[in-house]
C-alpha atoms as a PDB file:
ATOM      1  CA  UNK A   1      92.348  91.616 107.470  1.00  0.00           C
ATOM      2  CA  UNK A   2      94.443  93.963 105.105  1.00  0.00           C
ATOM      3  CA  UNK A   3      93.436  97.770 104.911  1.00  0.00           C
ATOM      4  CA  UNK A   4      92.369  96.804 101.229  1.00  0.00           C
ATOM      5  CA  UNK A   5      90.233  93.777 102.135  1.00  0.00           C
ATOM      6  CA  UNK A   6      88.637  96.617 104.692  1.00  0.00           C
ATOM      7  CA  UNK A   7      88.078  99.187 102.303  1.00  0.00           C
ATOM      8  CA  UNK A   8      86.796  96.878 100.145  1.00  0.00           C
ATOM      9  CA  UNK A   9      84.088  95.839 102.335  1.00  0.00           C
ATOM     10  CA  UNK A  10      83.111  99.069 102.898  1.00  0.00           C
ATOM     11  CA  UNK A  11      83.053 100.264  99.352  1.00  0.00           C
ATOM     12  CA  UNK A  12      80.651  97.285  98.996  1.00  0.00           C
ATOM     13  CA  UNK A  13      78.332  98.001 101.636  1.00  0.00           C
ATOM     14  CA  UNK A  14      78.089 101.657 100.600  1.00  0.00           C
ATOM     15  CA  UNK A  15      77.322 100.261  96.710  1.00  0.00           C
ATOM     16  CA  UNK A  16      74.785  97.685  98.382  1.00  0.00           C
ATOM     17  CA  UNK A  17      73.297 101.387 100.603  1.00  0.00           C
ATOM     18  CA  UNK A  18      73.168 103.169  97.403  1.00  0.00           C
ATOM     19  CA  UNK A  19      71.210 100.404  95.809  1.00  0.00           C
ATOM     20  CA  UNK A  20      68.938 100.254  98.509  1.00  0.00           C
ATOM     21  CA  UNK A  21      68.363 104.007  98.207  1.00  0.00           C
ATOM     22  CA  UNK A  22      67.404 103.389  95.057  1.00  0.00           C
ATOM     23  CA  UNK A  23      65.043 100.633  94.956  1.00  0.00           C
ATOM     24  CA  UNK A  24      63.302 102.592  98.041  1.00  0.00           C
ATOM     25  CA  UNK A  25      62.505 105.454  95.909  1.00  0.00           C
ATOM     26  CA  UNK A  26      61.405 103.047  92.972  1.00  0.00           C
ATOM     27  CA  UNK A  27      59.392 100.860  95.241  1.00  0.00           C
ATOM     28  CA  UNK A  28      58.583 102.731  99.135  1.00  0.00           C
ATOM     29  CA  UNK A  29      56.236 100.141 100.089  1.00  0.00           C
ATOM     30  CA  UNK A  30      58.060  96.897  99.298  1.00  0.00           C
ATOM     31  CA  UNK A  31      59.818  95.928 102.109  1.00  0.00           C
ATOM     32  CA  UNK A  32      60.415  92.360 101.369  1.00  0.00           C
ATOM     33  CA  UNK A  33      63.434  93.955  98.422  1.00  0.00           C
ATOM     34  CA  UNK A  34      64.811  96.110 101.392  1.00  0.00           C
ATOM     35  CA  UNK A  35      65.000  92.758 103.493  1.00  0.00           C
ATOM     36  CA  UNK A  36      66.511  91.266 100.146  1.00  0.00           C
ATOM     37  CA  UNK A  37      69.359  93.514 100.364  1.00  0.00           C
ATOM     38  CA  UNK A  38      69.843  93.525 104.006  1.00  0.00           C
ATOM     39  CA  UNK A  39      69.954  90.047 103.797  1.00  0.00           C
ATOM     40  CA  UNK A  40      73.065  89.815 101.177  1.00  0.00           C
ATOM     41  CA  UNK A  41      74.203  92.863 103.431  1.00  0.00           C
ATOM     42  CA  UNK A  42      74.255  90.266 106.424  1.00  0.00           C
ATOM     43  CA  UNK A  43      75.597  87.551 104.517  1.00  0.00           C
ATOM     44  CA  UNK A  44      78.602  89.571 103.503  1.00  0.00           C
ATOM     45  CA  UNK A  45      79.498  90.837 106.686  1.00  0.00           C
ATOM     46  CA  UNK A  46      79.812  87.887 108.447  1.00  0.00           C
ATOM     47  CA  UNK A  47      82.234  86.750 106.643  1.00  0.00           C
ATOM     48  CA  UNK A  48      84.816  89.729 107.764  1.00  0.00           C
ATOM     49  CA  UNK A  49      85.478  91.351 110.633  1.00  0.00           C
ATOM     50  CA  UNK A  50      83.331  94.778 111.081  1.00  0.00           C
ATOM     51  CA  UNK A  51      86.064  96.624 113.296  1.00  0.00           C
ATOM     52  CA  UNK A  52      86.498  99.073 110.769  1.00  0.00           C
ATOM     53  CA  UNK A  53      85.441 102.773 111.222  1.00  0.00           C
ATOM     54  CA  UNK A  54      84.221 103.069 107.275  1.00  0.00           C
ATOM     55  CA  UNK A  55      82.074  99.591 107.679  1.00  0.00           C
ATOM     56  CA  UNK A  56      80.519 100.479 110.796  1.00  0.00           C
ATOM     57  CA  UNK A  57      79.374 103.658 109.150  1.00  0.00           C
ATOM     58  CA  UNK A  58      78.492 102.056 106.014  1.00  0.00           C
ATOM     59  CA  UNK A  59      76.259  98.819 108.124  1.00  0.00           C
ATOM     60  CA  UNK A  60      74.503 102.199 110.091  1.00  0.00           C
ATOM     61  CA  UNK A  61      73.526 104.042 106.768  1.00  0.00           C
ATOM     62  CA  UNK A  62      71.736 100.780 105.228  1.00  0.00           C
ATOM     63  CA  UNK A  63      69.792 100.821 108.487  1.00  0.00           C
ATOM     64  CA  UNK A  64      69.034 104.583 108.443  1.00  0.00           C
ATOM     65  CA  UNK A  65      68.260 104.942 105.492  1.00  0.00           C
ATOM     66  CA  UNK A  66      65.081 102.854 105.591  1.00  0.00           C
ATOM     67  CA  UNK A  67      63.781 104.192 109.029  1.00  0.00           C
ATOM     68  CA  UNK A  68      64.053 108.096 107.476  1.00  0.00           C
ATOM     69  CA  UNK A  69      62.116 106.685 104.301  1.00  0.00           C
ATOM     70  CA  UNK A  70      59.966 103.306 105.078  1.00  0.00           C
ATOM     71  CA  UNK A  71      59.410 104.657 108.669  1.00  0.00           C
ATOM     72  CA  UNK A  72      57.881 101.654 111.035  1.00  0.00           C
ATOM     73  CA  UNK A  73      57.744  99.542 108.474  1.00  0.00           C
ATOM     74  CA  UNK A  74      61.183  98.685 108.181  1.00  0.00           C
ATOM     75  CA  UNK A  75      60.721  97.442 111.773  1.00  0.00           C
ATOM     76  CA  UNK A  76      58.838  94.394 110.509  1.00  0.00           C
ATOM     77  CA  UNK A  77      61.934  93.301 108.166  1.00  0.00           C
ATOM     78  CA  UNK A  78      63.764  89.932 109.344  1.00  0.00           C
ATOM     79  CA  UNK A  79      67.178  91.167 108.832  1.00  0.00           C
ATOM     80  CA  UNK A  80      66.970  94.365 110.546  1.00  0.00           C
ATOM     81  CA  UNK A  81      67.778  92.834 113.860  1.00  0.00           C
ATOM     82  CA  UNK A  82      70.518  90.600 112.587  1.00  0.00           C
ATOM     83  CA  UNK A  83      72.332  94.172 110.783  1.00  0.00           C
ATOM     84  CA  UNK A  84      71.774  96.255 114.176  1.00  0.00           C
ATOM     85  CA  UNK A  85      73.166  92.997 116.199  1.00  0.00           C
ATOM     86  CA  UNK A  86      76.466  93.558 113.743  1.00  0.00           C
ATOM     87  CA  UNK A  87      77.172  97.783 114.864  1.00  0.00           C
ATOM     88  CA  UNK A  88      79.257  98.300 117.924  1.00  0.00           C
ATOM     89  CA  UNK A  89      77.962 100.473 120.935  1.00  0.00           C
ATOM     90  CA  UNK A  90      78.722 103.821 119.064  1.00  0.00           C
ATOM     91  CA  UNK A  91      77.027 103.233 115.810  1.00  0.00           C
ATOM     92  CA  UNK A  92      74.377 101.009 117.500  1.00  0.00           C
ATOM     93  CA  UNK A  93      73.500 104.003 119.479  1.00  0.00           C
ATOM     94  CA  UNK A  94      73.248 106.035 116.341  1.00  0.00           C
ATOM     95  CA  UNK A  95      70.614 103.564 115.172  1.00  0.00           C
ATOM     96  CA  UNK A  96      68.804 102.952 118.311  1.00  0.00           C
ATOM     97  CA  UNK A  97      68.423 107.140 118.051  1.00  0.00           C
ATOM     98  CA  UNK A  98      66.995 107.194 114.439  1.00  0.00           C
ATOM     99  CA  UNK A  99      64.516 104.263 115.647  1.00  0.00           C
ATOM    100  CA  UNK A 100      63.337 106.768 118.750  1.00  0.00           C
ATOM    101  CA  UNK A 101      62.558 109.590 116.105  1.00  0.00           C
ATOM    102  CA  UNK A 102      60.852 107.207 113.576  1.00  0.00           C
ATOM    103  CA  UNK A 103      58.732 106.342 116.191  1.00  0.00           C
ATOM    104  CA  UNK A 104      58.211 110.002 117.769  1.00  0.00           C
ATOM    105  CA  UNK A 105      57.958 110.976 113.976  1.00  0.00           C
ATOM    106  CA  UNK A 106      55.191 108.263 113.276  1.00  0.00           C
ATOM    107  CA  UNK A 107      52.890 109.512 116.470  1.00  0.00           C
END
């Protein structure tokens, strides 16, 4: 994959992030559009390879997000599995840590 194709799919994962951002502040308690997007977010990525610094960061923020917002909740969404199963050990990590405070937080 070309450094544009790359950038590219980063620049579209941090569109589809900001989109999620949004429609999490519109609607906090509907996590069936979250899955929506996580979904087309899953979709998109496997059909590229994820090596890239900038999409690994990108693939953690739409995963973040939700826990710091949606809190447990985003637990229950299908696709959350399949986007954390995407993230190599350093990002993954970086998730796995924002799940451990969601649930501290949530106690």
């Amino acid at each position: 994959m070309s450094k544009c194709e790359a950038g590219e799919l980063a620049s579209g994962l941090a569109l589809l992030s900001a989109f999620q951002q949004f429609t999490i502040k519109l609607h906090p308690q509907r996590a069936d559009y979250v899955n929506q997007i996580l979904k087309t977010v899953a979709e998109i990525s496997t059909k590229m390879p994820l090596q890239q610094a900038d999409t690994q960061k990108q693939l953690a923020n739409v995963l973040i997000y939700p826990l710091e917002t949606m809190s447990m909740q985003v637990l229950s969404i299908d696709e959350f599995p399949n986007i954390l199963g995407l993230l190599e050990l350093p990002r993954n990590k970086e998730v796995s840590i924002s799940i451990c405070l969601s649930v501290a937080r949530s106690d």
